[in-house]
C-alpha atoms as a PDB file:
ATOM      1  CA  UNK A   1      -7.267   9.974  14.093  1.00  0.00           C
ATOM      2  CA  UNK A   2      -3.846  11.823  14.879  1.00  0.00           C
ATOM      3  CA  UNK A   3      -1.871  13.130  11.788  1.00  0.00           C
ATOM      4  CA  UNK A   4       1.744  14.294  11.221  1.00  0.00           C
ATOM      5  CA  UNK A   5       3.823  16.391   8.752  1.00  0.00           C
ATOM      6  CA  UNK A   6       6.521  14.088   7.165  1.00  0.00           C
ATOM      7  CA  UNK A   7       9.940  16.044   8.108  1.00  0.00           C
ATOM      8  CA  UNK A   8      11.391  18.377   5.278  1.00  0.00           C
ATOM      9  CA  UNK A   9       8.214  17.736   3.336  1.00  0.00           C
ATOM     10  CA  UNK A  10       4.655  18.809   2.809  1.00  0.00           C
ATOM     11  CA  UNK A  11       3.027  15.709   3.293  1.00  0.00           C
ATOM     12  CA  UNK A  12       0.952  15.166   6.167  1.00  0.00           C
ATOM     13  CA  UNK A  13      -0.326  11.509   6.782  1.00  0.00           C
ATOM     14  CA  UNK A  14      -2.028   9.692   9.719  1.00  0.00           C
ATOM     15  CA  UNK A  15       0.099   7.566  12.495  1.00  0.00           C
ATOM     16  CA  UNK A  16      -2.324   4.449  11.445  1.00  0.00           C
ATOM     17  CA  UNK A  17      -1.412   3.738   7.651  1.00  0.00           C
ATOM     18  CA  UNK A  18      -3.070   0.697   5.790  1.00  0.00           C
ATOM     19  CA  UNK A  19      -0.512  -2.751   4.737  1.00  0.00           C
ATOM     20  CA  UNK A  20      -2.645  -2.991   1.388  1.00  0.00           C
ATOM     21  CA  UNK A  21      -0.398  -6.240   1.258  1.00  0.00           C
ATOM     22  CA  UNK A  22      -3.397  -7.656   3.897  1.00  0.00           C
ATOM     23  CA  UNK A  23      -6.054  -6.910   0.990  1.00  0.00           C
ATOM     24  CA  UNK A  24      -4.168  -7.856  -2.193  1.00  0.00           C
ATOM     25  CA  UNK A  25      -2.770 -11.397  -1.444  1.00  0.00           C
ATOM     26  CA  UNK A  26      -4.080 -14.093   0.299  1.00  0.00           C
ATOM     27  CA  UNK A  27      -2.068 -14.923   3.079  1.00  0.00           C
ATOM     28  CA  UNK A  28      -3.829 -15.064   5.650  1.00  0.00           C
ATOM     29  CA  UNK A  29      -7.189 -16.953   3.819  1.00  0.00           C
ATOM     30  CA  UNK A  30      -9.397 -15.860   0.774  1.00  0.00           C
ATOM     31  CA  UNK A  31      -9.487 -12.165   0.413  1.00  0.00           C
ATOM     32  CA  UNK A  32     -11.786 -11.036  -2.642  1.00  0.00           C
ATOM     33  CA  UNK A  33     -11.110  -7.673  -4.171  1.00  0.00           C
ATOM     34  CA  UNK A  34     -14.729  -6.597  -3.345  1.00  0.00           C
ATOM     35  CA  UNK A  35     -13.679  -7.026   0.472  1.00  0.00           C
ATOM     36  CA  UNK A  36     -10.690  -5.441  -0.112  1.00  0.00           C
ATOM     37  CA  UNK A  37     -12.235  -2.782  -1.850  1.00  0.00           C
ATOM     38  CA  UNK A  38     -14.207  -2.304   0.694  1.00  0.00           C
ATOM     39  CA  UNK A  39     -11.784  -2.693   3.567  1.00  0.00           C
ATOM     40  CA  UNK A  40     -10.200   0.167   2.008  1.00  0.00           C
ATOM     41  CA  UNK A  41     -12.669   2.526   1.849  1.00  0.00           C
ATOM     42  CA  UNK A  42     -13.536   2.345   5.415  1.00  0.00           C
ATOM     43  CA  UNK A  43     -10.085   2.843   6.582  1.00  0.00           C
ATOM     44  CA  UNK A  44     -10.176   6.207   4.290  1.00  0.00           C
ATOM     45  CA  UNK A  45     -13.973   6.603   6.524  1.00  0.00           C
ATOM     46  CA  UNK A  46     -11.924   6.162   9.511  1.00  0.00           C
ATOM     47  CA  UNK A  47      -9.345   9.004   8.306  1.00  0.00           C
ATOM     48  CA  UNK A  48      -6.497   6.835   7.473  1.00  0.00           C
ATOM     49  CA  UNK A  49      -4.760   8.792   4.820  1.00  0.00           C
ATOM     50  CA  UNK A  50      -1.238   6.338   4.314  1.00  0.00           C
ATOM     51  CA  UNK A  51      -1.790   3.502   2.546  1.00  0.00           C
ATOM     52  CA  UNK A  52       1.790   1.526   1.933  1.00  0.00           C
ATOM     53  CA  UNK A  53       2.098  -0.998  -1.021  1.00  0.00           C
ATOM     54  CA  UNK A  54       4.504  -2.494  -3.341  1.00  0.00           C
ATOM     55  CA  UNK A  55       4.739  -3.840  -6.869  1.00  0.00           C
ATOM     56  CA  UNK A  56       5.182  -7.395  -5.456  1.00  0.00           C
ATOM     57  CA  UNK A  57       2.207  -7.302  -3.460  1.00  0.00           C
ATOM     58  CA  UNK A  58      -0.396  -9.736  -5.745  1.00  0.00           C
ATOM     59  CA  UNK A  59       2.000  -9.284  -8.353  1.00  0.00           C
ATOM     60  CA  UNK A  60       0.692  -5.926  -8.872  1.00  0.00           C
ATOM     61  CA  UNK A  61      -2.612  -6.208  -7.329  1.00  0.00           C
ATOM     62  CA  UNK A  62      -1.431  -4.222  -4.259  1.00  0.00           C
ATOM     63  CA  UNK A  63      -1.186  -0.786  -6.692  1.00  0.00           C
ATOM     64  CA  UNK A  64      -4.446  -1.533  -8.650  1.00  0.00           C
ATOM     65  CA  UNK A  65      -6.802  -1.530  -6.084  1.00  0.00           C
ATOM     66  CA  UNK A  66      -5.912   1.327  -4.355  1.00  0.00           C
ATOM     67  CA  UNK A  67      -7.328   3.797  -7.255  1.00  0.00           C
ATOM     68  CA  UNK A  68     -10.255   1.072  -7.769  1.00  0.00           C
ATOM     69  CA  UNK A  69     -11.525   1.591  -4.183  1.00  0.00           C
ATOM     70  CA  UNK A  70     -10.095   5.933  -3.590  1.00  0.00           C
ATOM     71  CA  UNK A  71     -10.090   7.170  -7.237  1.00  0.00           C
ATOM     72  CA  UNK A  72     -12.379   9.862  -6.216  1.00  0.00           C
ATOM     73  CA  UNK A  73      -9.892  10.655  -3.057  1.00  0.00           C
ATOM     74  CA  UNK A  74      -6.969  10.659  -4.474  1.00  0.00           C
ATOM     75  CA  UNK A  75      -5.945  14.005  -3.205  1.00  0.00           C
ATOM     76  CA  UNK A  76      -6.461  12.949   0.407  1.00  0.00           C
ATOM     77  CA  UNK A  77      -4.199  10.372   0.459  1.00  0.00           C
ATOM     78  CA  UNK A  78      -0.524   9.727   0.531  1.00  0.00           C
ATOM     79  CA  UNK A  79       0.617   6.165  -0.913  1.00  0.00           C
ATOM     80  CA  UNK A  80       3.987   5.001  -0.469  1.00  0.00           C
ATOM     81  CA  UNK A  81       4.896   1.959  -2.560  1.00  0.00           C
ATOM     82  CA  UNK A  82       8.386   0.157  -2.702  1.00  0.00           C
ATOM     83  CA  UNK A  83      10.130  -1.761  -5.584  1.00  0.00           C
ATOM     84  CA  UNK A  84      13.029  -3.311  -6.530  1.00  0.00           C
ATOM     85  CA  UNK A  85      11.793  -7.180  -5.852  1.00  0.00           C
ATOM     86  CA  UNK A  86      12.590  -9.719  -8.468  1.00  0.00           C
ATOM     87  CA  UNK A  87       9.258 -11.570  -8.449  1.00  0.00           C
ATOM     88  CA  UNK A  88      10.485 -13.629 -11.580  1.00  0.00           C
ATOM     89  CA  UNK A  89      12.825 -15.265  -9.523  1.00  0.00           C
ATOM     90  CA  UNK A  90      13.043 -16.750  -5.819  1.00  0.00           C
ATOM     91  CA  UNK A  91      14.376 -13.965  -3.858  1.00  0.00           C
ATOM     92  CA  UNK A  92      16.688 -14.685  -0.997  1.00  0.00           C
ATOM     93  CA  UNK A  93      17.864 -12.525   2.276  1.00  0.00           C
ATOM     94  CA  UNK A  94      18.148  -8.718   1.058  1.00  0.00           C
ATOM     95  CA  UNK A  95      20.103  -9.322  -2.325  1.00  0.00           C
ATOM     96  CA  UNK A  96      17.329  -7.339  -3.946  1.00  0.00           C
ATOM     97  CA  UNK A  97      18.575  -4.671  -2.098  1.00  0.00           C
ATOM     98  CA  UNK A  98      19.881  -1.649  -4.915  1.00  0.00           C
ATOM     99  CA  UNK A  99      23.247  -2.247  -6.045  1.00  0.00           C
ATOM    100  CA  UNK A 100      25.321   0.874  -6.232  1.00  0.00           C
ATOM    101  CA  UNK A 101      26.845   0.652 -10.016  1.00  0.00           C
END
């Protein structure tokens, strides 16, 4: 696995990072959160250190199984999560984008 500092940080995170989207939502057939567990943890095996998730993702699932399957490596990994997303309401084009007030 290759690795590389984040610029004007200290971070340092692998070129491959993990879409924990694909392992806390369905969409592309059944995924149980054993599986995903597991799909985790051997991405972590194979040195993947960014995993990128959001507060949408499985309405929440996306942040809760990340310390469910690397608890015990949390300080070899970077995660980068987004927000902002109304999921309450249907969201259309980028109007969830942040407003400047």
């Amino acid at each position: 696995m290759k690795y590389r500092q984040l610029q004007s940080t200290y971070l340092i995170v692998s070129e491959i990072g993990f879409g924990v989207w694909s392992v806390s939502m369905n969409g592309w057939g059944e995924m149980k959160e054993e599986d995903g567990i597991n799909l985790l943890q051997k991405a972590a095996d194979k040195g993947i250190t960014f995993f990128d998730t959001a507060d949408t993702y499985g309405d929440g699932d996306g942040e809760e199984i990340i310390p469910k399957a690397l608890a015990d490596r949390r300080k070899d990994i970077v995660i980068g999560t987004k927000f902002g997303y109304d999921i309450e309401t249907q969201r259309q084009g980028h109007a969830e984008r942040p407003q400047i007030w």
